[in-house]
Protein backbone atom coordinates (compact mmCIF):
# COMPACT_ATOMS: atom_id res chain seq x y z
CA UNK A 1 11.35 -1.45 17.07
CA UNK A 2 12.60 -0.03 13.60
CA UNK A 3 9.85 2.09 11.85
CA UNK A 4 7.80 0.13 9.58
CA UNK A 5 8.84 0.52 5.42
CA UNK A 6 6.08 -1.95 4.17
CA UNK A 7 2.58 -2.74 4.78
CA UNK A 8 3.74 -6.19 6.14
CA UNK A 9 6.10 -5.08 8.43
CA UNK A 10 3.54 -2.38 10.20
CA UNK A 11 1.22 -5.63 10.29
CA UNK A 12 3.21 -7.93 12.27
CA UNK A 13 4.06 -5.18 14.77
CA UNK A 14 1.09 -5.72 16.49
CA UNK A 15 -0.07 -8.03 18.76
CA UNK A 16 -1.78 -11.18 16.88
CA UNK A 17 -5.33 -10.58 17.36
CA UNK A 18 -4.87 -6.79 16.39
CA UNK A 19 -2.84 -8.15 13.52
CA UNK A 20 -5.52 -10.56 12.51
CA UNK A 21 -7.87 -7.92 11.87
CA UNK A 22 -6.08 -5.30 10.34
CA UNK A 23 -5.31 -7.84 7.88
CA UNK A 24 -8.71 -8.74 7.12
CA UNK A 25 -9.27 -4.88 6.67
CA UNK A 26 -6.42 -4.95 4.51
CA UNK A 27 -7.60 -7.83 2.48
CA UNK A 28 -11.34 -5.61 2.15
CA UNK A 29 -9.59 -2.86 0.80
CA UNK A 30 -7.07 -3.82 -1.22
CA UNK A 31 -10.07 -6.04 -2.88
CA UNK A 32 -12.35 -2.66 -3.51
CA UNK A 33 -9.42 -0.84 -4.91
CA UNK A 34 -8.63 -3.96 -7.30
CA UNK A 35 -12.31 -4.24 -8.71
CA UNK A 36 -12.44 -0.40 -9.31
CA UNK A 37 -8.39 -0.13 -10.56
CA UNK A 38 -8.55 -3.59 -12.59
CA UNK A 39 -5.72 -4.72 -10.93
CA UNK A 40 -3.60 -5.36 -7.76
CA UNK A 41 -3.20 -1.88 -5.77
CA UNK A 42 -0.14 -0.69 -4.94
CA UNK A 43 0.14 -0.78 -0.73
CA UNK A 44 2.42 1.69 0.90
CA UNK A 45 3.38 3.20 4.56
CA UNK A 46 2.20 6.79 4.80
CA UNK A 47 2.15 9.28 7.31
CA UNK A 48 3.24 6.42 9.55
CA UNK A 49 0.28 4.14 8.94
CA UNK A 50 -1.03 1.84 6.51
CA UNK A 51 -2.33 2.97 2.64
CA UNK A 52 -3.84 1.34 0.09
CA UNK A 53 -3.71 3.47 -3.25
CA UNK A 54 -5.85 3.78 -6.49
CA UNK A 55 -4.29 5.72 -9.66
CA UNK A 56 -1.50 6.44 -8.07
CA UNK A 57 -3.21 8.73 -5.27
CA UNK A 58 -4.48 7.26 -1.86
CA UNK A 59 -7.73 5.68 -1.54
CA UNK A 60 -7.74 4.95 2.13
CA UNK A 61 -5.35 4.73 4.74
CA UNK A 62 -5.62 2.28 7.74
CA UNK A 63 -4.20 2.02 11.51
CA UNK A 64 -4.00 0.68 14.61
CA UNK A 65 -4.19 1.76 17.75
CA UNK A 66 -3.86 0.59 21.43
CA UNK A 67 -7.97 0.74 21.52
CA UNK A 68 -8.85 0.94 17.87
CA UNK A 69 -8.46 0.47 14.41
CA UNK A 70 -8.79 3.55 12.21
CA UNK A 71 -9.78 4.13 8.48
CA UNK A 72 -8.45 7.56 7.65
CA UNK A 73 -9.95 9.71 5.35
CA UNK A 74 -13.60 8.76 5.38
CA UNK A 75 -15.46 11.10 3.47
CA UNK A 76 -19.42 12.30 4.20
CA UNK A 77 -21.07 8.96 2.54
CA UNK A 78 -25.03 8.78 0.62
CA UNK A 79 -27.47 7.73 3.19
CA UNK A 80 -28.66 5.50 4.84
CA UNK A 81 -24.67 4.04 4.58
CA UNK A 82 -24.00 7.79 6.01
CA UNK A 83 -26.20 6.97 9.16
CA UNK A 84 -24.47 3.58 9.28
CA UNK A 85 -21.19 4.44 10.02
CA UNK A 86 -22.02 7.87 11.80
CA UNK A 87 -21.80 5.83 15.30
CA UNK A 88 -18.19 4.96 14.26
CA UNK A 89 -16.91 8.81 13.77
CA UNK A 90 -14.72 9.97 15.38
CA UNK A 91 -13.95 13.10 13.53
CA UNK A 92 -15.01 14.49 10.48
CA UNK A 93 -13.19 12.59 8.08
CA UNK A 94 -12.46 9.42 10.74
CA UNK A 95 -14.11 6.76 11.82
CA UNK A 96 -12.84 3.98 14.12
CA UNK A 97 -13.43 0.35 15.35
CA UNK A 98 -12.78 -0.73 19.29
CA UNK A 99 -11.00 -3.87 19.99
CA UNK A 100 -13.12 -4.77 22.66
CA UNK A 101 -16.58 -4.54 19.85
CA UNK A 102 -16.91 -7.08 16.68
CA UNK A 103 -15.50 -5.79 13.77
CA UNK A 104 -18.07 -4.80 11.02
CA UNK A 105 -16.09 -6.37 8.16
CA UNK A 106 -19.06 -6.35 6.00
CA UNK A 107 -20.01 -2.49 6.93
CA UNK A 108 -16.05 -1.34 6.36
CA UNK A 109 -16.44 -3.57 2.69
CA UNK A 110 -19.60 -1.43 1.80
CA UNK A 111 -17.59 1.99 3.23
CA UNK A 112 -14.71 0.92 1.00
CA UNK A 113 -17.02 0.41 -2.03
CA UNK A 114 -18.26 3.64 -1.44
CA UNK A 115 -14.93 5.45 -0.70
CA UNK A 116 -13.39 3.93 -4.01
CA UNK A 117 -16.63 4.86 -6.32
CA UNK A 118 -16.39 8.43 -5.01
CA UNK A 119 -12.59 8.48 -5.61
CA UNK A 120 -12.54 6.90 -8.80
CA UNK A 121 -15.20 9.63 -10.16
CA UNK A 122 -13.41 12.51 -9.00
């Protein structure tokens, strides 16, 4: 399989349940970015994996895995979202999502929020 050039492309390489819900992530990202950036955020392939930008830098990348789906970098977050998402870390700056749990869409949304405020102030 050729390498991936566009956020669409990496999509449909996986298998359609996978696919499914990295585009729901996708759709909760690119929707924080837009209500922070005022406008549609530019998507790219970085590093291999998914990105979804804000002014021009990164504001979070996303992957998937054979077991998981990753959000990549995911700073230290305000508590109590902090102790929310701690269960989900899988490094210091990682957190991921097994296929075989639900997905917390509505936990990843809040993450987002949070990723994009801290982003956008810096």
């Amino acid at each position: 399989m050729a390498t991936p050039t566009t956020v669409d492309e990496y999509i449909a390489g996986f298998p359609p349940e996978v696919a499914e819900r990295l585009q729901r992530i996708r759709e909760i990202l690119v929707m924080a970015v837009a209500a922070a950036g005022g406008g549609e955020p530019e998507q790219k392939i970085r590093y291999g994996i998914a990105a979804v930008m804000l002014g021009g830098r990164y504001a979070i990348h996303f992957a998937g895995w054979k077991k998981h789906i990753g959000l990549y970098p995911v700073p230290t977050l305000d508590d109590p979202l902090e102790g929310e998402i701690a269960s989900y870390r899988s490094e210091k700056d990682s957190v991921i999502f097994l296929h075989s749990n639900p997905m917390p869409y509505e936990l990843i949304g809040r993450v987002t929020d949070a990723i994009v405020t801290q982003r956008s102030a810096a």
